[in-house]
N, C-alpha and C. Protein backbone atom coordinates (compact mmCIF):
# COMPACT_ATOMS: atom_id res chain seq x y z
N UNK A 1 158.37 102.05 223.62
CA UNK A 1 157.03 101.91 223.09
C UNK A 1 157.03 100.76 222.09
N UNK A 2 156.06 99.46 222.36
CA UNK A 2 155.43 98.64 221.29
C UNK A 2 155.67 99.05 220.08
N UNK A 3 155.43 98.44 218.89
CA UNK A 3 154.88 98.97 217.85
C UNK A 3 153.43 99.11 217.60
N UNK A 4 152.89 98.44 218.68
CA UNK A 4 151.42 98.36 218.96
C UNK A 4 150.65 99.42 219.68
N UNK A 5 151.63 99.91 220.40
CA UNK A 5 151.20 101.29 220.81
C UNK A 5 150.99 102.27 220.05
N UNK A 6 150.19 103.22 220.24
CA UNK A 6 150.05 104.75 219.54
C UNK A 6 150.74 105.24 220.77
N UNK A 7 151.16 106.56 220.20
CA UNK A 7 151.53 107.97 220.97
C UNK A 7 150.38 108.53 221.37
N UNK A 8 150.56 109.18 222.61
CA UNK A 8 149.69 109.40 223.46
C UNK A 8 149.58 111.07 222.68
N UNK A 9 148.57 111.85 222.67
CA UNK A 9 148.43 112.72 222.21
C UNK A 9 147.50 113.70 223.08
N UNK A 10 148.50 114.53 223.43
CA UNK A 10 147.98 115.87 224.35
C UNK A 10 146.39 116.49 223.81
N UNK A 11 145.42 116.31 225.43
CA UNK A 11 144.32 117.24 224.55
C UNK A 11 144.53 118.73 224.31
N UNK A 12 144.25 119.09 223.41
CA UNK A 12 144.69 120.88 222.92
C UNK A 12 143.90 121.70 224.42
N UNK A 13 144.74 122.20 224.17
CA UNK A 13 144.27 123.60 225.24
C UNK A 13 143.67 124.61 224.52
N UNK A 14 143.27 125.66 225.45
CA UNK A 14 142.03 126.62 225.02
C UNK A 14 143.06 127.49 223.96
N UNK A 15 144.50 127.73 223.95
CA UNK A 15 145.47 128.58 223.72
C UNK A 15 145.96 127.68 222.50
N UNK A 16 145.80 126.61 221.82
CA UNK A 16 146.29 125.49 221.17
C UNK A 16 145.38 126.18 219.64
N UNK A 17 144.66 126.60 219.57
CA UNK A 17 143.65 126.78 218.76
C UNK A 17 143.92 127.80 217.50
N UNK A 18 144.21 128.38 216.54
CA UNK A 18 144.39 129.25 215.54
C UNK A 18 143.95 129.01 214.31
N UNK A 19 143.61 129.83 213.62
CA UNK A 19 142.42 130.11 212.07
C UNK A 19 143.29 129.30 211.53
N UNK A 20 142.33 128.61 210.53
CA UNK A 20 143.54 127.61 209.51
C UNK A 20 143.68 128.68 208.55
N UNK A 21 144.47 129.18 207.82
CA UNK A 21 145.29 129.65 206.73
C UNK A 21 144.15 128.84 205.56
N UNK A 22 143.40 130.07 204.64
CA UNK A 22 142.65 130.01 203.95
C UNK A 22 141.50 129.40 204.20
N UNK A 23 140.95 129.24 205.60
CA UNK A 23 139.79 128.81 205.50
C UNK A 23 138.24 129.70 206.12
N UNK A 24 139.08 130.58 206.05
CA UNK A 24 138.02 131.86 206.61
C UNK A 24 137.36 132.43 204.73
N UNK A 25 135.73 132.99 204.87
CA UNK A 25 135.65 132.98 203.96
C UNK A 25 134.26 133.47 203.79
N UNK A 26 133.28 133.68 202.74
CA UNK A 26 131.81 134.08 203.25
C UNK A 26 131.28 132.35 203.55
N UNK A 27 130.14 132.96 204.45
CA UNK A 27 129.54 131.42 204.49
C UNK A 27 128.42 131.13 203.62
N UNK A 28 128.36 130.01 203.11
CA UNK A 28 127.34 129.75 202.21
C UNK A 28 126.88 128.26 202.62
N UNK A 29 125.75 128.91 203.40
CA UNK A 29 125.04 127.33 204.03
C UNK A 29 123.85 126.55 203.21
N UNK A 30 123.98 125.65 202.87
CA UNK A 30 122.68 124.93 202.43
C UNK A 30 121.53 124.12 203.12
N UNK A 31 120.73 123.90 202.29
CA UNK A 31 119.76 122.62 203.28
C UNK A 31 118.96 121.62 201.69
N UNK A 32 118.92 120.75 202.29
CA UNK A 32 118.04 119.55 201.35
C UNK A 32 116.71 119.27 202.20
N UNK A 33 115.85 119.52 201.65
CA UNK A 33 114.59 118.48 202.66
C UNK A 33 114.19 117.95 201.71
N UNK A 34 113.80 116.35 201.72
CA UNK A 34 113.53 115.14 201.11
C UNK A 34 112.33 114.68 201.97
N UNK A 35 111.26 114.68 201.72
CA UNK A 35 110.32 113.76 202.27
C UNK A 35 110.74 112.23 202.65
N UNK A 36 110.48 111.43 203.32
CA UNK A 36 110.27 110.11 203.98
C UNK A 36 109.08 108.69 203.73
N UNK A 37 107.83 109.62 203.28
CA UNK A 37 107.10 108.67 202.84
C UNK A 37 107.22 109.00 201.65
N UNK A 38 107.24 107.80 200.47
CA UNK A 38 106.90 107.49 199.12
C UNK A 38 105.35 108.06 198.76
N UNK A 39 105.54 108.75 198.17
CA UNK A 39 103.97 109.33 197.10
C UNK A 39 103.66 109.95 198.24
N UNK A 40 102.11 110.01 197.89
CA UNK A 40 100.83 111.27 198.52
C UNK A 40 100.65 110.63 199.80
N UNK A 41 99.97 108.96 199.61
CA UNK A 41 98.94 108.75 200.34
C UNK A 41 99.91 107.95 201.53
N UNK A 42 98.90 108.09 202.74
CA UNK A 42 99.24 107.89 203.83
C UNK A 42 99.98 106.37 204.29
N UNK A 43 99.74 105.41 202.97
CA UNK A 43 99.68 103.69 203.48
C UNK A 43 101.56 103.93 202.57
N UNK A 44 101.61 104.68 202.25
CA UNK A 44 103.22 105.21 201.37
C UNK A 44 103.96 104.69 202.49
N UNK A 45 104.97 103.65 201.92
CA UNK A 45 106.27 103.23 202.70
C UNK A 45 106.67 104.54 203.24
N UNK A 46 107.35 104.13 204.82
CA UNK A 46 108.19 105.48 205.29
C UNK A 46 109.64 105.32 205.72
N UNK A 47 110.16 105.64 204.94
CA UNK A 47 112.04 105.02 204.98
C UNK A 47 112.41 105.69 206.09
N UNK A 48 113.27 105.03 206.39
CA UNK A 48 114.40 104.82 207.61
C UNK A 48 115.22 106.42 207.05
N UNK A 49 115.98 107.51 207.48
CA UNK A 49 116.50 108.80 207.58
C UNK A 49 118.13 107.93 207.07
N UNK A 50 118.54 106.49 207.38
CA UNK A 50 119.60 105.93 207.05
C UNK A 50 119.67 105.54 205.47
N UNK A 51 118.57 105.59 205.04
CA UNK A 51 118.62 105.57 203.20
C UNK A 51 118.91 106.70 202.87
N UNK A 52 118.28 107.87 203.29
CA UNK A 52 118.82 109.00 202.73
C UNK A 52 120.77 108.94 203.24
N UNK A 53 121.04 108.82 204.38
CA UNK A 53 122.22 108.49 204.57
C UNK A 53 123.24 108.04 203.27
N UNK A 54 122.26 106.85 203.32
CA UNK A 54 123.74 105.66 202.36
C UNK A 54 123.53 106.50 200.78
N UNK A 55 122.24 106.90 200.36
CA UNK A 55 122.24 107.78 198.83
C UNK A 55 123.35 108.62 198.78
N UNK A 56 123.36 109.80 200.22
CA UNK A 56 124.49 110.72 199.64
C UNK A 56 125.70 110.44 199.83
N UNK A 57 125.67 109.08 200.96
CA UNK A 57 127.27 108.77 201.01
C UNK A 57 127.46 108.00 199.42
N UNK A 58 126.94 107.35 198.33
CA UNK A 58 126.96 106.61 197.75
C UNK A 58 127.75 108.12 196.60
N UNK A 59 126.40 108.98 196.63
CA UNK A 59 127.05 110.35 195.53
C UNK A 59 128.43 111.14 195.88
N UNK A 60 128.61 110.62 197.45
CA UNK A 60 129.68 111.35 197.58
C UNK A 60 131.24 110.65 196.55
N UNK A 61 130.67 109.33 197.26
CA UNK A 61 132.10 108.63 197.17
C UNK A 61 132.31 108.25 195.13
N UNK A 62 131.34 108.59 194.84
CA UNK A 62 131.36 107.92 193.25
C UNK A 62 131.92 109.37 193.00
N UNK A 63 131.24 110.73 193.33
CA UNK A 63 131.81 112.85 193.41
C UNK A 63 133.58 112.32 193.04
N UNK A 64 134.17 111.91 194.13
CA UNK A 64 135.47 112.02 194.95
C UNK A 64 136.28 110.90 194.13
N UNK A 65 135.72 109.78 193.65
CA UNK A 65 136.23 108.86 192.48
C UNK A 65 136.60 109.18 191.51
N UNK A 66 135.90 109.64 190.69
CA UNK A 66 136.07 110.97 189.49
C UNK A 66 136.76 111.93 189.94
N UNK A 67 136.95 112.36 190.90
CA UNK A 67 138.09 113.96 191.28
C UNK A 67 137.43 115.00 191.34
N UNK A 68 135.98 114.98 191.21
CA UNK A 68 135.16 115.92 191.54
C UNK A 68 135.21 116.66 193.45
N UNK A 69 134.56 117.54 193.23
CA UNK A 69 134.47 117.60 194.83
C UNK A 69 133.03 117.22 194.92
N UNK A 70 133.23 117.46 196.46
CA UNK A 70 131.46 116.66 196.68
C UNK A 70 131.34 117.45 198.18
N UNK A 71 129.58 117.66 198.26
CA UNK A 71 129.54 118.45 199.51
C UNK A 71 129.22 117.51 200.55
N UNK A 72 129.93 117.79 202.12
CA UNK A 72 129.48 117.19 203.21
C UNK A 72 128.57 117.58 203.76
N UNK A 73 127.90 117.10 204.82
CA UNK A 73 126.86 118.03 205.53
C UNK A 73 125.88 116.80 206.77
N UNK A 74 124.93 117.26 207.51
CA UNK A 74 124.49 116.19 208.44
C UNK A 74 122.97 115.89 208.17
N UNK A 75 122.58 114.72 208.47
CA UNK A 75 121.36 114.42 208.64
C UNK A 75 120.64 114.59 209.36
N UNK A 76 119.41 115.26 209.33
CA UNK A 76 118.49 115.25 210.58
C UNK A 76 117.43 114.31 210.15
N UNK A 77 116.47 114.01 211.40
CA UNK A 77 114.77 113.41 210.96
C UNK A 77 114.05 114.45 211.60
N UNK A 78 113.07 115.02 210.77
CA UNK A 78 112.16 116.32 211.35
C UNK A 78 110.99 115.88 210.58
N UNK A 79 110.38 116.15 211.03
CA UNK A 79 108.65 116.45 210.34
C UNK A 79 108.11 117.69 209.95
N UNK A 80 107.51 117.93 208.79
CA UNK A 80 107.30 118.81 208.37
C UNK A 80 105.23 118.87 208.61
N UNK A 81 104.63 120.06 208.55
CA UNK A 81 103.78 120.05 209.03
C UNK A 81 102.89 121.30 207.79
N UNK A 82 101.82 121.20 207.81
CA UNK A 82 101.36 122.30 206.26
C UNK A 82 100.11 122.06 206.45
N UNK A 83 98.97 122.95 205.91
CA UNK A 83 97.95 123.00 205.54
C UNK A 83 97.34 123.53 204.57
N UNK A 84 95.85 123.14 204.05
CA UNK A 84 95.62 124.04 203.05
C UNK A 84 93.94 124.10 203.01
N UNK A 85 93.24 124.96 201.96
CA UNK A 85 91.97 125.00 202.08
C UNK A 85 91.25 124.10 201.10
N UNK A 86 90.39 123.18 201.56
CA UNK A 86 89.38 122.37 200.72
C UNK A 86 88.66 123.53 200.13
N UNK A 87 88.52 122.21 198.99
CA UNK A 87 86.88 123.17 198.15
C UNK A 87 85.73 123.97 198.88
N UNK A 88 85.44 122.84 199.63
CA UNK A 88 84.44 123.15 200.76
C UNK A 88 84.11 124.11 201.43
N UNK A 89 85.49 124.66 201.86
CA UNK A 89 85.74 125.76 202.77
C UNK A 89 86.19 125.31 203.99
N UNK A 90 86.39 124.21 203.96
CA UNK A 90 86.62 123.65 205.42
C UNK A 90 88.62 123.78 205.27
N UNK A 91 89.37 123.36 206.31
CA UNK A 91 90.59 123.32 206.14
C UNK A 91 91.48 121.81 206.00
N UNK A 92 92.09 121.50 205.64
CA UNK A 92 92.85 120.28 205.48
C UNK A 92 94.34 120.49 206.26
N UNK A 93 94.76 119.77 207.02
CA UNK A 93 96.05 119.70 207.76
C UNK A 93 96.96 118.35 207.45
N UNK A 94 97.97 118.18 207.51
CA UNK A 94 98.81 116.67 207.30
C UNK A 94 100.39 116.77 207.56
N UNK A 95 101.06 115.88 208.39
CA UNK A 95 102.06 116.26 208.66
C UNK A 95 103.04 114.84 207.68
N UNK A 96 104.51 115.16 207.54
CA UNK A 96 105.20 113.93 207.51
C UNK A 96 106.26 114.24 207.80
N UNK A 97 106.93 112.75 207.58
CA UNK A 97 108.97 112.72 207.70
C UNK A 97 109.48 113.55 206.92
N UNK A 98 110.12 113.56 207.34
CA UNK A 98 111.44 114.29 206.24
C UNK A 98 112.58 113.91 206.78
N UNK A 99 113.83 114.26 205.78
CA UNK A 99 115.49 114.45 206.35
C UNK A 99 115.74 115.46 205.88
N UNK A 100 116.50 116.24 206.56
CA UNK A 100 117.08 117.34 205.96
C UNK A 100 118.64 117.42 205.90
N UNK A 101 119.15 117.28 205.13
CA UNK A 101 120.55 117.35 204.84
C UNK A 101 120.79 119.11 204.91
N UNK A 102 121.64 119.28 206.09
CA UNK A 102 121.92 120.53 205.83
C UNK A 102 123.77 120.70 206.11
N UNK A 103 124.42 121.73 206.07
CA UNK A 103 125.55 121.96 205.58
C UNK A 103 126.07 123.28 205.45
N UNK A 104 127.87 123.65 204.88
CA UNK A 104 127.98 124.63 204.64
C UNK A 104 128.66 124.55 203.39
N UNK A 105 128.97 124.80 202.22
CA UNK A 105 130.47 124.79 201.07
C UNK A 105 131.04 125.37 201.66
N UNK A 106 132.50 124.90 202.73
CA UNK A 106 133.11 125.48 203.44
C UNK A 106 134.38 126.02 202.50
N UNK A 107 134.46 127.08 202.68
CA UNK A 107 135.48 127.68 201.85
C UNK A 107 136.80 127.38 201.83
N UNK A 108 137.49 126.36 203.35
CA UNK A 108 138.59 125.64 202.66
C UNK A 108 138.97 124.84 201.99
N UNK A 109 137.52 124.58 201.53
CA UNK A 109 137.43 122.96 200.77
C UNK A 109 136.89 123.37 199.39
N UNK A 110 135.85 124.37 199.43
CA UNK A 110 135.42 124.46 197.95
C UNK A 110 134.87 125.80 198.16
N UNK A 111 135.69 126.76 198.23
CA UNK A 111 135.63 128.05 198.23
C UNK A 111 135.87 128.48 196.42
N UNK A 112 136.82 127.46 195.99
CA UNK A 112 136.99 128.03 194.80
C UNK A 112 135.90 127.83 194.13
N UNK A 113 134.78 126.56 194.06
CA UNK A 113 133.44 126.51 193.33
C UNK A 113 132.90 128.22 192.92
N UNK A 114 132.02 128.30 191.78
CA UNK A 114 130.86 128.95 191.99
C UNK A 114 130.04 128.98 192.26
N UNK A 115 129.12 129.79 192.84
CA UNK A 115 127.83 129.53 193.74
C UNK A 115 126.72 128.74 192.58
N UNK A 116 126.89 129.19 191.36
CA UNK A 116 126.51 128.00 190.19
C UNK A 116 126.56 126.66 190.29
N UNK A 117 127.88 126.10 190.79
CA UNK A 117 128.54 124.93 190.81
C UNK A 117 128.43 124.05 192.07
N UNK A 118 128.35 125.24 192.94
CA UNK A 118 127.36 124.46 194.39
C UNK A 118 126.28 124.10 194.09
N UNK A 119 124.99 124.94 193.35
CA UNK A 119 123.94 124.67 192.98
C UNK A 119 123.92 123.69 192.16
N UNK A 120 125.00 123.00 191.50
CA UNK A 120 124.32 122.15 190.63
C UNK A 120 124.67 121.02 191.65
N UNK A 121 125.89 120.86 192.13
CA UNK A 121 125.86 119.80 193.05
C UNK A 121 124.52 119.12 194.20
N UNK A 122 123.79 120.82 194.54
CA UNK A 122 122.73 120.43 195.47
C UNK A 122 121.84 119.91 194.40
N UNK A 123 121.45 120.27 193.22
CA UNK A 123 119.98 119.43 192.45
C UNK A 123 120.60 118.39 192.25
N UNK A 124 121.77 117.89 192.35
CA UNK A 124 122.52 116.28 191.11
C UNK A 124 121.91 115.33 192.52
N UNK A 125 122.24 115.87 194.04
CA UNK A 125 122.08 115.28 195.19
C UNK A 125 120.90 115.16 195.39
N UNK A 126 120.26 115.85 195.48
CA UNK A 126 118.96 116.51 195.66
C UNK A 126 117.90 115.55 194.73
N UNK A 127 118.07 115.07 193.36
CA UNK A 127 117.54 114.46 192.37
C UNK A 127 117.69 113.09 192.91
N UNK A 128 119.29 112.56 193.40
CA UNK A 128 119.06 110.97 193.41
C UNK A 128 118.87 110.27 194.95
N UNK A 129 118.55 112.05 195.85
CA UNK A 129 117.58 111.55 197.11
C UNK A 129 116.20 111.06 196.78
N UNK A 130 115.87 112.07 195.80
CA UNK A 130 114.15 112.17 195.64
C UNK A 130 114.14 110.64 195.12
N UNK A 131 114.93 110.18 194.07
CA UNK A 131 114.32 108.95 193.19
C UNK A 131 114.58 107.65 194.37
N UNK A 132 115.48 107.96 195.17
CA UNK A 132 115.57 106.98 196.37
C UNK A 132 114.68 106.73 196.73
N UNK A 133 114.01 107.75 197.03
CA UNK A 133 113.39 107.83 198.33
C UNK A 133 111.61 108.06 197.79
N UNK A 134 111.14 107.85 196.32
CA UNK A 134 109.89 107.91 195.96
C UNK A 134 109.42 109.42 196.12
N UNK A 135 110.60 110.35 196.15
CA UNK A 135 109.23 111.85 195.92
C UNK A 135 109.60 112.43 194.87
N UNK A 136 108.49 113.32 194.79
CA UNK A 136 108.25 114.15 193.57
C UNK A 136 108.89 115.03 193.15
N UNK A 137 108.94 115.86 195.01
CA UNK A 137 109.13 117.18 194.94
C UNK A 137 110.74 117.36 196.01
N UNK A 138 111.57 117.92 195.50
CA UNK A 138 112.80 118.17 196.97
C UNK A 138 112.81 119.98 196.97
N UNK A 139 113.06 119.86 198.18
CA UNK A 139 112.86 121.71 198.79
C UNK A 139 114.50 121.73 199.15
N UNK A 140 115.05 122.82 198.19
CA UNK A 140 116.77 123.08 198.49
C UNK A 140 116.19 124.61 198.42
N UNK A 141 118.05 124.62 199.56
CA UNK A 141 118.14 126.53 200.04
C UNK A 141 119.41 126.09 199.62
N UNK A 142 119.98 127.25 199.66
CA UNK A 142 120.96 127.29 199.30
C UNK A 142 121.88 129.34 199.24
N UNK A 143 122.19 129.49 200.39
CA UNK A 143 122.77 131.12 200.57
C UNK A 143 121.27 132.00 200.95
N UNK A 144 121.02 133.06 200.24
CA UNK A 144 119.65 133.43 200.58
C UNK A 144 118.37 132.87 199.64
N UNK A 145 118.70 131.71 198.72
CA UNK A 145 117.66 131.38 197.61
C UNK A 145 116.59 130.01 198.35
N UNK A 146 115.92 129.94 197.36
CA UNK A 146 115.50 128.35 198.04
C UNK A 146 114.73 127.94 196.45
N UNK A 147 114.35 126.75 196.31
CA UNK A 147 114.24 126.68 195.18
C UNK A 147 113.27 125.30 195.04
N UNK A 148 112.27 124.56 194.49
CA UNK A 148 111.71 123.66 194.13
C UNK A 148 112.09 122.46 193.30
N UNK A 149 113.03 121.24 193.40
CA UNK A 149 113.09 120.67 192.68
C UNK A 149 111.48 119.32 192.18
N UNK A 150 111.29 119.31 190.75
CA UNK A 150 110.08 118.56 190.86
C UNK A 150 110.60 117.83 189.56
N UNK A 151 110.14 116.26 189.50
CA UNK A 151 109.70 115.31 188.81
C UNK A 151 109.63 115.04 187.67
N UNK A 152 108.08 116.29 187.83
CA UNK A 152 107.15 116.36 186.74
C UNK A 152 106.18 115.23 186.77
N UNK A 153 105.86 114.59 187.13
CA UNK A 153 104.99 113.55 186.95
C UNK A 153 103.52 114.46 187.36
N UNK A 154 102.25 114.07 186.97
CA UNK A 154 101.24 114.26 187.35
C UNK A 154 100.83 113.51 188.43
N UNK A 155 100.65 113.61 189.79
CA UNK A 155 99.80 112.90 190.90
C UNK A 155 98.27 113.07 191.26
């Protein structure tokens, strides 16, 4: 063999497979949803699902610099959809983008966290999606909770 070669590496068989040693554990899944358009109104820039991307890869890798841990998880693009009642009486409908970063704190990796310490990780993430990305408001779950992150600004 070259030195240019790699070793050829057997695909695993169905029988190849066994629990990793400490990574069984309760599951504790999260989710981020981040809106897509900037502000209220409809003419609001609508970012690319790849900004939210490069934000959390950016929090990850600065997490993991420091020696912190940092959570993984995947991106989706979904639209979210809502309504509500005018003054009037009539009804109001409006849909938009979103990403949703969702995930698990997998317990071989950060099982030792507290469910505290996950939570703060999801608002620290959660906070420098929103300012990315122009919103107000970010919607995190997190185990059976879910929770409102907001701003504060008046719109």
């Amino acid at each position: 063999m070259s030195a240019d070669e790699k070793p050829s590496r057997a695909t695993p068989r169905r029988e190849d497979y066994t629990i990793v040693p400490g990574s069984m554990g309760p599951r504790r899944d999260f989710r981020i949803a981040v809106g897509l358009r900037e502000g209220w109104d409809e003419e609001g820039r609508v970012f690319d699902v790849s900004e939210a991307v490069r934000t959390a890869r950016v929090w990850m890798r600065r997490r993991v610099e420091a020696g912190l841990p940092a959570l993984s998880g995947m991106f989706a693009r979904a639209e979210v959809t809502y309504a509500w009642p005018r003054p009037d009486g009539s009804v109001g409908s409006d849909r938009e983008p979103v990403a949703l970063f969702s995930g698990e704190a997998v317990h071989a990796y950060l099982g030792h966290l507290a469910d505290a310490e996950v939570e703060a990780m999801l608002n620290e993430l959660a906070a420098e999606l929103g300012a990315a990305l122009g919103q107000e408001r970010i919607y995190v779950a997190f185990c059976g909770r879910t929770w409102i992150l907001d701003a504060g600004r008046e719109g």
